[in-house]
Protein backbone atom coordinates (compact mmCIF):
# COMPACT_ATOMS: atom_id res chain seq x y z
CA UNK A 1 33.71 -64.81 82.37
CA UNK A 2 32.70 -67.85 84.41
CA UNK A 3 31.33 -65.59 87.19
CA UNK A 4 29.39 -63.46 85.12
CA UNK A 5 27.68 -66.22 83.38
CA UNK A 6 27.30 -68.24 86.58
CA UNK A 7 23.68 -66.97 86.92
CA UNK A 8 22.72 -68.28 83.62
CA UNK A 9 24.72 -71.70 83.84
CA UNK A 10 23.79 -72.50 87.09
CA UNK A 11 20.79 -71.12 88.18
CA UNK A 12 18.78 -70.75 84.86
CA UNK A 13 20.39 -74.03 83.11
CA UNK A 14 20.70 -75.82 86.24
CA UNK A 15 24.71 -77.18 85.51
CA UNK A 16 27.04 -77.68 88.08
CA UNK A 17 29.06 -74.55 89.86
CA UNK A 18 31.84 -73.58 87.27
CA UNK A 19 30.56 -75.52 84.29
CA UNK A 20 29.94 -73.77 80.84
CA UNK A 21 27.02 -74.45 78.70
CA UNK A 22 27.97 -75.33 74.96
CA UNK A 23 26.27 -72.74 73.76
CA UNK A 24 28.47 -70.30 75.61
CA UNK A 25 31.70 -71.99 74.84
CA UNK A 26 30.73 -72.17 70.61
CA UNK A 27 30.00 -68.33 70.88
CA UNK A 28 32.48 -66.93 73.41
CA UNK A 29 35.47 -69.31 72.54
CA UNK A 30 35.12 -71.45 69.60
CA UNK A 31 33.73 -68.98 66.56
CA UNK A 32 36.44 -66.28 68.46
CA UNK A 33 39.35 -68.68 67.83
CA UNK A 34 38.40 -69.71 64.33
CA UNK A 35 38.33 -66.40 63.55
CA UNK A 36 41.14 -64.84 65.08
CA UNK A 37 43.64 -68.03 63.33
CA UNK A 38 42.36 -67.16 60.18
CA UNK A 39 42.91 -63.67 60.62
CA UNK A 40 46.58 -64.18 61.39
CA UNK A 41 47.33 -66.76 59.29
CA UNK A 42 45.77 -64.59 56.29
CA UNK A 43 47.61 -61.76 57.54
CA UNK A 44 51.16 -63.69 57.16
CA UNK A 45 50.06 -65.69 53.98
CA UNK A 46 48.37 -63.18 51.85
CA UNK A 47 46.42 -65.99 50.56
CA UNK A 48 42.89 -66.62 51.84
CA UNK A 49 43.20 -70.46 51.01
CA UNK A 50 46.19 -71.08 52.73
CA UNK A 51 45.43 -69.33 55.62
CA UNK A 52 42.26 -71.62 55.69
CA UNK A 53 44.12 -74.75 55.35
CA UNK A 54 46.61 -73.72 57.88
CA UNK A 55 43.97 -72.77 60.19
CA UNK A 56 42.47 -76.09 59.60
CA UNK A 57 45.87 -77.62 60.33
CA UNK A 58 45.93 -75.70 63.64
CA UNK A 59 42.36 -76.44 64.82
CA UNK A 60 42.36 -80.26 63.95
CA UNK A 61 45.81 -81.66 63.99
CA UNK A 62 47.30 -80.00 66.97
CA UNK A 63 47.26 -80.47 70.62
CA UNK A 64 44.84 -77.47 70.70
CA UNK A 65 41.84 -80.15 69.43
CA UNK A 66 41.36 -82.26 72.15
CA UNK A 67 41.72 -79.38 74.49
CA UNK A 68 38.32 -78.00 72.21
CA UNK A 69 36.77 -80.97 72.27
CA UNK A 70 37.02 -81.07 76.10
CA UNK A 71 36.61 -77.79 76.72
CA UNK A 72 33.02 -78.33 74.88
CA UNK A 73 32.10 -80.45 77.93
CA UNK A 74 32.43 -77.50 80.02
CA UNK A 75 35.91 -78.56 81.81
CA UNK A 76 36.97 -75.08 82.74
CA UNK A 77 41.04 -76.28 82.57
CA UNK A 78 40.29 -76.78 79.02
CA UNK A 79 38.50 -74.03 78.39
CA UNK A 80 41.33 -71.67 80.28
CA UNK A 81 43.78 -73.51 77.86
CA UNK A 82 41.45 -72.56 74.71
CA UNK A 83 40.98 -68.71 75.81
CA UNK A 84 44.82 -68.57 76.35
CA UNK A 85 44.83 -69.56 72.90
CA UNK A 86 42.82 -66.91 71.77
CA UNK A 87 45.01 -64.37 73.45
CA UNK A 88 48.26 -66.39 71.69
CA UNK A 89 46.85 -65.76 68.04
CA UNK A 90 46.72 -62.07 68.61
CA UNK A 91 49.61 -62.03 69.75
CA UNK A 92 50.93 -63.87 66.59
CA UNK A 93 48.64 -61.85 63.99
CA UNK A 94 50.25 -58.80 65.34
CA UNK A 95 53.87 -59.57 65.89
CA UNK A 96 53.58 -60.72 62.34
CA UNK A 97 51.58 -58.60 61.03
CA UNK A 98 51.15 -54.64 61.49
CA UNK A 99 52.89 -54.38 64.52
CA UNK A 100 50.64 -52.01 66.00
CA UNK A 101 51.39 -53.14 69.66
CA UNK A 102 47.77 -52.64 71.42
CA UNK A 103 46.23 -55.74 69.72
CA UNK A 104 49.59 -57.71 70.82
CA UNK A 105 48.87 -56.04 74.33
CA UNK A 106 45.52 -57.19 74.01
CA UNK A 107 46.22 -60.51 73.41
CA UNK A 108 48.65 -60.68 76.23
CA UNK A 109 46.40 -59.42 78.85
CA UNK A 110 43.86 -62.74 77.45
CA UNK A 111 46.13 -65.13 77.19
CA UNK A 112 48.21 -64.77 80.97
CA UNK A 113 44.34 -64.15 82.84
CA UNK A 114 44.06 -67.79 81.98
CA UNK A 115 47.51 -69.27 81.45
CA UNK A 116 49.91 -67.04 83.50
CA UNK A 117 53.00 -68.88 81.66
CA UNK A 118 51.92 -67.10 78.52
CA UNK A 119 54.05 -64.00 80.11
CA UNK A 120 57.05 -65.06 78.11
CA UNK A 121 55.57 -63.87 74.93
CA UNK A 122 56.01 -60.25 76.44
CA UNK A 123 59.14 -59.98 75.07
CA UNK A 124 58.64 -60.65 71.80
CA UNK A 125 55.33 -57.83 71.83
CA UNK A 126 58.42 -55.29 73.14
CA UNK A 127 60.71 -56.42 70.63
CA UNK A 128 58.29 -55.56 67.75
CA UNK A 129 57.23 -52.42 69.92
CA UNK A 130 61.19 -51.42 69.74
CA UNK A 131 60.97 -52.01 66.04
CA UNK A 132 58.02 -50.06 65.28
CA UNK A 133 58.72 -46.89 66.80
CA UNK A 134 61.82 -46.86 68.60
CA UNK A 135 62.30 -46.29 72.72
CA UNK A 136 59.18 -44.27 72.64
CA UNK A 137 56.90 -47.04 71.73
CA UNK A 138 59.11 -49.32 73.81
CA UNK A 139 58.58 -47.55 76.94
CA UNK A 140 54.63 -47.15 76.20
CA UNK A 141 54.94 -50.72 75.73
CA UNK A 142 56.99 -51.81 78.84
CA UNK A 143 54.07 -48.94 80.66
CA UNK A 144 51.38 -51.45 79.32
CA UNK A 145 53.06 -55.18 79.91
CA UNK A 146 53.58 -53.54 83.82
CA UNK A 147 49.52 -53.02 83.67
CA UNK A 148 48.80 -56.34 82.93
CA UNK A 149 51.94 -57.68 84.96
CA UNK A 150 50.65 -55.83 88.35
CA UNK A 151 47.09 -56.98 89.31
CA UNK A 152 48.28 -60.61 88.55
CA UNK A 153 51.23 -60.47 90.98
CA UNK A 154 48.87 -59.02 93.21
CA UNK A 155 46.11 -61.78 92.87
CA UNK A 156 48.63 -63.97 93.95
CA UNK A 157 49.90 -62.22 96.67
CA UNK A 158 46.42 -62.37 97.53
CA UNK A 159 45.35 -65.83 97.26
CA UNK A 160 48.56 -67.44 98.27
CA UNK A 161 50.56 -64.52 100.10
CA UNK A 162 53.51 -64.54 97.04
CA UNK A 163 53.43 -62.62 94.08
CA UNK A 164 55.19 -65.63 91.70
CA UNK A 165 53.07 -68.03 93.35
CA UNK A 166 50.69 -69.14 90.56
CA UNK A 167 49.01 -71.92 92.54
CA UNK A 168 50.03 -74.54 89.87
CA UNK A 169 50.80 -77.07 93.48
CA UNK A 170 47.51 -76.45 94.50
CA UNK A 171 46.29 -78.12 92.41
CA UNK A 172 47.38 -81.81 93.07
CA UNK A 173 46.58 -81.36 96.74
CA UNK A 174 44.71 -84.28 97.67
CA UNK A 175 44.91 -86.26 94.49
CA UNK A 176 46.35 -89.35 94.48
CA UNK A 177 47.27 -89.66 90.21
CA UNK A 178 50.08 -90.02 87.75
CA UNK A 179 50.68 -86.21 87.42
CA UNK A 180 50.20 -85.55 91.20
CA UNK A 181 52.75 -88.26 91.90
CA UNK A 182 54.85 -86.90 89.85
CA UNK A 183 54.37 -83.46 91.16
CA UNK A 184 54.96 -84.48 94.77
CA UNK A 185 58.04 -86.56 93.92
CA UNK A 186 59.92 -84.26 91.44
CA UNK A 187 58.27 -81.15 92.01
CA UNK A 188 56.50 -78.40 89.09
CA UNK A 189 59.22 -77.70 87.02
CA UNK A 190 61.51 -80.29 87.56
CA UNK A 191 64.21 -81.18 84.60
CA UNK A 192 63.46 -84.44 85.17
CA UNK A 193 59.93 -83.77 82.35
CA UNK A 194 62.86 -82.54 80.00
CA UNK A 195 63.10 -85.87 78.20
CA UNK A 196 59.90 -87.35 78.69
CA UNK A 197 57.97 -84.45 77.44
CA UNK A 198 60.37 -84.02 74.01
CA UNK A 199 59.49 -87.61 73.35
CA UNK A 200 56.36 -87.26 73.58
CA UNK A 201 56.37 -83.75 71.82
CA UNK A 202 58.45 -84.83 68.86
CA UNK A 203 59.21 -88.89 68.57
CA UNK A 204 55.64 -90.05 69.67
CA UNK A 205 53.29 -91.43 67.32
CA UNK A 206 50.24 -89.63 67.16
CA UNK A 207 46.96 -90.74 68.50
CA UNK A 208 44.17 -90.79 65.69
């Protein structure tokens, strides 16, 4: 989406390479999201002013507002984080919902372009596969988690010359930080976070 609309951004609006105008994030990531946690909360709740309080709950006292608020400044980590999210609630409004499977594929195939982590919620869209219509719809479903799977191993295989290399080190090469100190010192994934990030999931006070 950023390359397509790097004509416009750049050339006709003049903002830096890789920046998004406002305009584009409100109509191609902000209206999308409202809509699409409405629509699964509704779809759970059965109660259209529930689902818009819960949705409200989700929007403005999560971790997913500051990532809107700087993904309105064009900050394309943020805004990968906010499409992701997009891809998430699909996945949610159908696992909960119908089960029909493609919209749960769907969501998938959005949510891991931007945040390839998101891959874990494949199970999940085969386990309500496997309880919607047996091995049949299972193996359909396993066909279409490989097609989303397979050109992302391959971009990495490309870019970085391993398939499960995801390039997250990459990107505190040259920075001099907190989270690139970390990074170098502990490495990624390190269970050293473990603690630190419960605290400050769970125990920490809120900022406001």
């Amino acid at each position: 989406m950023t390359v397509v609309l790097h004509p416009l951004h750049h050339h006709v609006l003049g903002l830096p390479t890789g920046i998004w105008s406002p305009w584009s994030t409100v109509w191609l990531i902000y209206w999308p999201i409202v809509a699409i946690t409405f629509v699964a909360f509704n779809a759970r709740v059965r109660d259209a002013a529930w689902a818009a309080l819960l949705s409200f709950s989700l929007l403005a006292g999560t971790a997913l507002l500051p990532i809107l608020v700087y993904a309105g400044r064009g900050l394309l980590g943020e805004l990968n984080h906010a499409v992701s999210q997009i891809g998430i609630l699909l996945i949610a409004w159908d696992v909960l919902g119908r089960r029909r499977i493609w919209p749960g594929l769907a969501g998938l195939a959005i949510a891991v372009s931007t945040r390839q982590l998101a891959f874990f919620y494949a199970p999940v869209i085969l386990w309500a596969a496997c309880r919607r219509g047996g091995a049949r719809t299972a193996a359909l479903c396993a066909l279409g988690i490989a097609a989303i799977a397979g050109p992302l191993l391959w971009l990495n295989y490309a870019k970085f010359g391993n398939p499960l290399d995801f390039g997250y080190a990459h990107i505190y090469v040259h920075r001099d930080d907190i989270l690139a100190q970390k990074c170098l010192e502990y490495g990624l994934f390190s269970p050293h976070f473990i603690p630190e990030n419960f605290f400050y999931m769970h125990l920490a006070a809120p900022l406001i």
